[in-house]
C-alpha atoms as a PDB file:
ATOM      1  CA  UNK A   1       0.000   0.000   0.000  1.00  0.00           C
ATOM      2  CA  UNK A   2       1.535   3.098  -1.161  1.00  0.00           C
ATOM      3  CA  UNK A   3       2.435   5.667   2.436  1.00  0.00           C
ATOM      4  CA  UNK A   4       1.401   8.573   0.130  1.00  0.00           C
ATOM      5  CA  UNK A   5      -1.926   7.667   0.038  1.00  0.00           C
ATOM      6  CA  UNK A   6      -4.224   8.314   2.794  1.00  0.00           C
ATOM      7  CA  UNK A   7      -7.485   6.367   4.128  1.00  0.00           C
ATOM      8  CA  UNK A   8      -8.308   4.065   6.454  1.00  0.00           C
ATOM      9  CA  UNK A   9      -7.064   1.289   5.113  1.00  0.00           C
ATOM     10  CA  UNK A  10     -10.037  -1.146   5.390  1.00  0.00           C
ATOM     11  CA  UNK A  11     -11.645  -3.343   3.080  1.00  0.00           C
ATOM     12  CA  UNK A  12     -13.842  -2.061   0.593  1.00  0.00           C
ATOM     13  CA  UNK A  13     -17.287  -1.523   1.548  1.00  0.00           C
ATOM     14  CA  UNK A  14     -20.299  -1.592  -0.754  1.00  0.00           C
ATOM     15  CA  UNK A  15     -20.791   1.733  -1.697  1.00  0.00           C
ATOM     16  CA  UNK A  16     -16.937   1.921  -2.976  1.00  0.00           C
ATOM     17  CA  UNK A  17     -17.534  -0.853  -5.194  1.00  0.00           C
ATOM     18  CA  UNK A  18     -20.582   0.423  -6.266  1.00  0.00           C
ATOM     19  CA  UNK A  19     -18.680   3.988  -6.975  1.00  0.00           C
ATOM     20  CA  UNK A  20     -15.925   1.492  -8.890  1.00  0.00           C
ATOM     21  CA  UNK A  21     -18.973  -0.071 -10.993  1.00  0.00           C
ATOM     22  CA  UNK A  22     -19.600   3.206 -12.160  1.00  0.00           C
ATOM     23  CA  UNK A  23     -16.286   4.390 -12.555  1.00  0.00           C
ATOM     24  CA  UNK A  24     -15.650   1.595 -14.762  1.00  0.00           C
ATOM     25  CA  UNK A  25     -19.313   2.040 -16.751  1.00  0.00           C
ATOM     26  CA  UNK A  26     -17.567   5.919 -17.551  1.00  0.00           C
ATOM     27  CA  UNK A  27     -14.349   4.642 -18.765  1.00  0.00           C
ATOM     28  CA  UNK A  28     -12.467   5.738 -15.930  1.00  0.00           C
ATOM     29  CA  UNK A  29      -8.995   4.461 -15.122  1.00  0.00           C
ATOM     30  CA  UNK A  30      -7.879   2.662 -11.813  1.00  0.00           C
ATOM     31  CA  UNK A  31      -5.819   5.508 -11.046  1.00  0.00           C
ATOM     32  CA  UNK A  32      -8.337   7.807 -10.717  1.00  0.00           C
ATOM     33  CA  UNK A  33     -10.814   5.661  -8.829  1.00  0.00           C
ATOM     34  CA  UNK A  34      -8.428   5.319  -6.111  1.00  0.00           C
ATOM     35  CA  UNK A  35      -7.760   8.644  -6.067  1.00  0.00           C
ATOM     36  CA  UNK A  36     -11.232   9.158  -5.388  1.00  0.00           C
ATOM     37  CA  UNK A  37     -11.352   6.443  -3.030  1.00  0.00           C
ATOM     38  CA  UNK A  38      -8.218   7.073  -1.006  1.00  0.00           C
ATOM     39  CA  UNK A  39      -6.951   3.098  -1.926  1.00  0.00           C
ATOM     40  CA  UNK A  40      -3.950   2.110  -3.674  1.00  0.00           C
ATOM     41  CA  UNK A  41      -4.482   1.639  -7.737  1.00  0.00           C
ATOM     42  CA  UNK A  42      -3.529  -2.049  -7.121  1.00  0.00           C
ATOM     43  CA  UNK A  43      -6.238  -2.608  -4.418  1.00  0.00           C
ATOM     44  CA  UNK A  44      -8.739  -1.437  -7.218  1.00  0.00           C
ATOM     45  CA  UNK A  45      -7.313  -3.510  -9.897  1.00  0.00           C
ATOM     46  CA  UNK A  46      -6.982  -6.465  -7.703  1.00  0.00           C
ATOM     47  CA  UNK A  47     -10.948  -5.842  -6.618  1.00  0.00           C
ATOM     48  CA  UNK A  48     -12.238  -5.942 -10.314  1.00  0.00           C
ATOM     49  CA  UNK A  49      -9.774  -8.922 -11.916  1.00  0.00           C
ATOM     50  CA  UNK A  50     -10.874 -10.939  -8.927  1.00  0.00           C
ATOM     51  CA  UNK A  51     -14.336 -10.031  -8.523  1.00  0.00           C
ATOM     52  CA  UNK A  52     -15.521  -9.896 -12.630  1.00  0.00           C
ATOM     53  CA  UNK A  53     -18.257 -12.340 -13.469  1.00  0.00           C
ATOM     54  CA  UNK A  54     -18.015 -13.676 -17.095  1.00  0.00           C
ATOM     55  CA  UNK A  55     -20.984 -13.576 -19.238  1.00  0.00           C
ATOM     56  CA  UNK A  56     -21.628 -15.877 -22.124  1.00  0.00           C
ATOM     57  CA  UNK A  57     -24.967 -15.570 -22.880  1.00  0.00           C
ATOM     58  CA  UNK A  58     -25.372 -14.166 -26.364  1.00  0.00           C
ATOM     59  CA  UNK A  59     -23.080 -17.164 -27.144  1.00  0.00           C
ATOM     60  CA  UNK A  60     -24.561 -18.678 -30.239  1.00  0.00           C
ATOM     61  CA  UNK A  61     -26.031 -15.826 -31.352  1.00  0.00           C
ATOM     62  CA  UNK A  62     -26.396 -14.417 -35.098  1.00  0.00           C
ATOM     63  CA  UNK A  63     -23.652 -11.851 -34.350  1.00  0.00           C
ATOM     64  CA  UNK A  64     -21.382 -13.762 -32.177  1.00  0.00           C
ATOM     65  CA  UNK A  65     -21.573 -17.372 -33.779  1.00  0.00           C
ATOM     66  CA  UNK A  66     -19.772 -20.510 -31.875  1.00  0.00           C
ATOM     67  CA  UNK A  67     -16.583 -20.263 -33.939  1.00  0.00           C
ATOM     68  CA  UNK A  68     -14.061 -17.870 -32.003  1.00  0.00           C
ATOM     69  CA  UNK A  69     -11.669 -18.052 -34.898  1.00  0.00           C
ATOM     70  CA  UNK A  70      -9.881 -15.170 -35.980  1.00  0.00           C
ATOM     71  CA  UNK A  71     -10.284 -15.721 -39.590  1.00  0.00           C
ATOM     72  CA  UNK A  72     -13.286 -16.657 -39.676  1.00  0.00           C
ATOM     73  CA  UNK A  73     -14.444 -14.161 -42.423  1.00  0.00           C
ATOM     74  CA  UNK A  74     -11.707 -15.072 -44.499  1.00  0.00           C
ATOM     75  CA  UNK A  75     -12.120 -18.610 -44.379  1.00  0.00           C
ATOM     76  CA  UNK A  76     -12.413 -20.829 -46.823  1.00  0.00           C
ATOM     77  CA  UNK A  77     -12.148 -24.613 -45.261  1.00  0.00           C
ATOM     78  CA  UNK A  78     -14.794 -26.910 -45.882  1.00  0.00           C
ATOM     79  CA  UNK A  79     -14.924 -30.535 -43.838  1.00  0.00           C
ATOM     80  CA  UNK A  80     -11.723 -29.478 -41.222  1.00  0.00           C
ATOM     81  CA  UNK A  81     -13.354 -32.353 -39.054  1.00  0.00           C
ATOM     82  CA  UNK A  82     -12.723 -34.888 -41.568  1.00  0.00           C
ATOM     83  CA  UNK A  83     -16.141 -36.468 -41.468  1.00  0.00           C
ATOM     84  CA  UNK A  84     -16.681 -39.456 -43.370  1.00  0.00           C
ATOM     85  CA  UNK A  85     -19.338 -37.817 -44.901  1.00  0.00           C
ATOM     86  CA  UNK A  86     -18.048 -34.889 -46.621  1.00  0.00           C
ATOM     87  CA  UNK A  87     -19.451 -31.573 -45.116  1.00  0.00           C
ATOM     88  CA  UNK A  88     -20.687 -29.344 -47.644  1.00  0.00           C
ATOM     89  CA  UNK A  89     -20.636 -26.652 -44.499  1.00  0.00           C
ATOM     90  CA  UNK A  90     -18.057 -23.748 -44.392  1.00  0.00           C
ATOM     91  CA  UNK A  91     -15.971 -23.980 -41.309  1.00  0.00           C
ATOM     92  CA  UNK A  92     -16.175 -20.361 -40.278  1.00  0.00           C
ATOM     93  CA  UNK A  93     -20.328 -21.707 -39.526  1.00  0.00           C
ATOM     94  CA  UNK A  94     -19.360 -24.748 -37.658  1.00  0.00           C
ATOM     95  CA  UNK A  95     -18.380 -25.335 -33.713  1.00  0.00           C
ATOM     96  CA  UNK A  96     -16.052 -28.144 -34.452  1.00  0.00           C
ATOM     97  CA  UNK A  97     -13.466 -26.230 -36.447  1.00  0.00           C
ATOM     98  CA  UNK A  98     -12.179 -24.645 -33.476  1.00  0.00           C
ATOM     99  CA  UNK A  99     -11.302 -28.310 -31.770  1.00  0.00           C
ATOM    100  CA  UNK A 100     -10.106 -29.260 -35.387  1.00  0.00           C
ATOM    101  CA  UNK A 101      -8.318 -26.621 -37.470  1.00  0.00           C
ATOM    102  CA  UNK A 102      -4.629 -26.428 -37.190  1.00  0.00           C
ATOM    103  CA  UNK A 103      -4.911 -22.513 -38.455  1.00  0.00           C
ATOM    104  CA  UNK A 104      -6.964 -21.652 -35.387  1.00  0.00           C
ATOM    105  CA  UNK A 105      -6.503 -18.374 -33.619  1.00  0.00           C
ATOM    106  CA  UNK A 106      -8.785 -17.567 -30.985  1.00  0.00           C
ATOM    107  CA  UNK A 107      -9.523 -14.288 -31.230  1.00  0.00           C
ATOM    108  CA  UNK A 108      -8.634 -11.809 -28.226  1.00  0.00           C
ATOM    109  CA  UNK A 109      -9.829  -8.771 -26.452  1.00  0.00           C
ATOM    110  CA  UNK A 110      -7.204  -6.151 -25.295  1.00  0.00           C
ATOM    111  CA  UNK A 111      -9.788  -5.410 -22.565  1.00  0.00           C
ATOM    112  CA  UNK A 112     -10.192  -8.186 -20.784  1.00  0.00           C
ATOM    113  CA  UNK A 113      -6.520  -8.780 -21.222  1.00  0.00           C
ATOM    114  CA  UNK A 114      -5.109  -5.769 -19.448  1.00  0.00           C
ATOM    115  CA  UNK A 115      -6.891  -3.109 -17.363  1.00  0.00           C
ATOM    116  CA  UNK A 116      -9.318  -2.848 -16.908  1.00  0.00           C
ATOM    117  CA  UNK A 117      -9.990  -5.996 -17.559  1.00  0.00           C
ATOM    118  CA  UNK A 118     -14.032  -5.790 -17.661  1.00  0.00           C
ATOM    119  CA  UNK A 119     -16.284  -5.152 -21.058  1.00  0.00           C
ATOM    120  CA  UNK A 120     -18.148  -2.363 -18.849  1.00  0.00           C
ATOM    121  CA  UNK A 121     -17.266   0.436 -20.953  1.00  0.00           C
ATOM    122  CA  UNK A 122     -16.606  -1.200 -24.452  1.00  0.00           C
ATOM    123  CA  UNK A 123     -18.152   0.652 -27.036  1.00  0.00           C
ATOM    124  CA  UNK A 124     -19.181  -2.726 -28.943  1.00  0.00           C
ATOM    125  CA  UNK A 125     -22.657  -3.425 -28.622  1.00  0.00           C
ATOM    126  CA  UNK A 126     -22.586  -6.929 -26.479  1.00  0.00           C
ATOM    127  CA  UNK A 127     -24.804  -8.830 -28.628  1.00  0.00           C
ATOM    128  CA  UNK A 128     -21.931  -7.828 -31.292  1.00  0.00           C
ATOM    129  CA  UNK A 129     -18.944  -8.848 -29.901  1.00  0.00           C
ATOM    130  CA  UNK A 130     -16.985 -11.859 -31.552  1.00  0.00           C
ATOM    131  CA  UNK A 131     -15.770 -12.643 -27.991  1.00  0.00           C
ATOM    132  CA  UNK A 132     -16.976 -15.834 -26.373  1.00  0.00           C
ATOM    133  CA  UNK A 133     -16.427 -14.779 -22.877  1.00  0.00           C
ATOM    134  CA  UNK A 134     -17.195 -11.378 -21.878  1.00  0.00           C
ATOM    135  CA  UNK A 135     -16.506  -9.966 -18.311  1.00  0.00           C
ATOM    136  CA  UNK A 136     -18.355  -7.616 -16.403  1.00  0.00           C
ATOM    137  CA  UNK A 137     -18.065  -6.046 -12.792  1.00  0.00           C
ATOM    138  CA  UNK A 138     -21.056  -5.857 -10.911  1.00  0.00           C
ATOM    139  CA  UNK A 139     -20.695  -4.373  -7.324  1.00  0.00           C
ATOM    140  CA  UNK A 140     -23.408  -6.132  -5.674  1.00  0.00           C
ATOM    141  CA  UNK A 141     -22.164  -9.489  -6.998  1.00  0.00           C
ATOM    142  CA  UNK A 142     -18.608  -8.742  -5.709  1.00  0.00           C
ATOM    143  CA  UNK A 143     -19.777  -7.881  -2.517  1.00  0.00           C
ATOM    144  CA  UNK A 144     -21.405 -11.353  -2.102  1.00  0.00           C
ATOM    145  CA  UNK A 145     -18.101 -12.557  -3.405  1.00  0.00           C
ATOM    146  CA  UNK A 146     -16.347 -11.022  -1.273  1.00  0.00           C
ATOM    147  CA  UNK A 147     -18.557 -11.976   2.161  1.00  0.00           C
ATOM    148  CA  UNK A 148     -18.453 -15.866   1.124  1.00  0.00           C
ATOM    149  CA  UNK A 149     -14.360 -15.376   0.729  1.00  0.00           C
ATOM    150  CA  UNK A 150     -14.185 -13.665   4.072  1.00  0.00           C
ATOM    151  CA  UNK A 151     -16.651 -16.722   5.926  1.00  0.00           C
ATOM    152  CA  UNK A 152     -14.738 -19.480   4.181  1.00  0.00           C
ATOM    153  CA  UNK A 153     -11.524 -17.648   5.687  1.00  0.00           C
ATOM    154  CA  UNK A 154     -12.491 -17.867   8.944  1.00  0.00           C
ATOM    155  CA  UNK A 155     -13.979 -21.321   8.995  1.00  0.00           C
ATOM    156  CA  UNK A 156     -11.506 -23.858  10.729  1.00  0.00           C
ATOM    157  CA  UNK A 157      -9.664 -27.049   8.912  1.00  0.00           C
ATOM    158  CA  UNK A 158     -12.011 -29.070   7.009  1.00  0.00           C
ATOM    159  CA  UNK A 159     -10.696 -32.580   7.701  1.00  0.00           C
ATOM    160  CA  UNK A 160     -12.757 -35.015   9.935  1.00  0.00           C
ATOM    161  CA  UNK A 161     -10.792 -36.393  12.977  1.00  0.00           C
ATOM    162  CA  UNK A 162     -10.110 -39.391  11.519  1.00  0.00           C
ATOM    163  CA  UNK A 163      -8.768 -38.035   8.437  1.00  0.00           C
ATOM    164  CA  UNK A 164      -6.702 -35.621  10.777  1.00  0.00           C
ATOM    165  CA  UNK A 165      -4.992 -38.395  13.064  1.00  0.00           C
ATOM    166  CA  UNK A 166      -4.215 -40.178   9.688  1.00  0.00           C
ATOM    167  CA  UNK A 167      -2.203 -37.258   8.465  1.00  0.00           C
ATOM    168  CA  UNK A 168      -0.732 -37.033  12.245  1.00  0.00           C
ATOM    169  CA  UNK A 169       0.330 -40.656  11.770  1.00  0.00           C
ATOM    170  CA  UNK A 170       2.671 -39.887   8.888  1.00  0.00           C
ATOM    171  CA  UNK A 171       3.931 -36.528   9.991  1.00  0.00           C
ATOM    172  CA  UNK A 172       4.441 -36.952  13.577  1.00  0.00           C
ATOM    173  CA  UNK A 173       7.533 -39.882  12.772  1.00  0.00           C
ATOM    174  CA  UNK A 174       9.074 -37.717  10.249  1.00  0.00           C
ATOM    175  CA  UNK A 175       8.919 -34.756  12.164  1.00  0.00           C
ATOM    176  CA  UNK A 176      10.613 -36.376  14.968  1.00  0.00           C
ATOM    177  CA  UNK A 177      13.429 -37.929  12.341  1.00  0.00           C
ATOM    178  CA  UNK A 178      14.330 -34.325  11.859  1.00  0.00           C
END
């Protein structure tokens, strides 16, 4: 945590993430959110690359078809898969070819890459995107994120007794071996 930065040096509370949802829906960077929110411009970062839910549901759709391929629109492959029955189907229409083709580039997002590594302020339409998996930050989902993290932190070992004096068994001997 950077000393020139003052707060209180807590965890983030609902109403900050809620201020970094919108932050993020206006294109703002992570530098100036924390400015804003007296945190360090790695606390931010970390908050939305481990708190982003991904989103595939327009998977399939007209504009963003099963094949992820890069060149897609210049393809020209027919029957990739090697079916016995030749496929008179394109491969840049088919799910298969992306298994199959040895030319095969998934195609990548810069956004979801690198900071801020959400679709919340992409220009693209989301029902346009050639992306399979789209991320978004949502600040009431990270906050329930974030409460089950903090329970499951607190909660003790979970090993029955049996399976703990089964682990003391082996350690115990070797432990006293040095």
């Amino acid at each position: 945590m950077s000393k020139l930065i003052p707060g209180n040096h807590k965890h983030l509370t609902l109403e900050d993430r809620t201020f970094i949802e919108e932050s993020l829906d206006e294109g703002k960077s992570f530098r100036a959110i924390s400015k804003y929110l007296c945190k360090d411009p790695s606390s931010i970062s970390d908050e939305v690359h481990k708190n982003r839910i991904p989103n595939t549901w327009n998977r399939g759709s007209f504009n963003n078809p099963y094949n992820f391929c890069l060149h897609r629109f210049r393809c020209k492959k027919v029957n990739a898969c090697k079916k016995l029955t030749l496929c008179d189907r394109a491969c840049r229409s088919c799910h298969i070819c992306n298994k199959v083709c040895h030319n095969f580039e998934r195609k990548q997002c810069k956004q979801i890459e690198r900071a801020p590594y959400v679709c919340n302020s992409c220009e693209k339409q989301r029902n346009k995107c050639p992306i399979s998996t789209k991320y978004n930050y949502d600040a009431k989902a990270a906050q329930r994120m974030y409460l089950e993290r903090l329970a499951s932190s607190r909660e003790g070992i979970n090993l029955t007794k049996k399976e703990l004096h089964a682990i003391d068994a082996v350690v115990k001997p070797l432990s006293t071996q040095g």
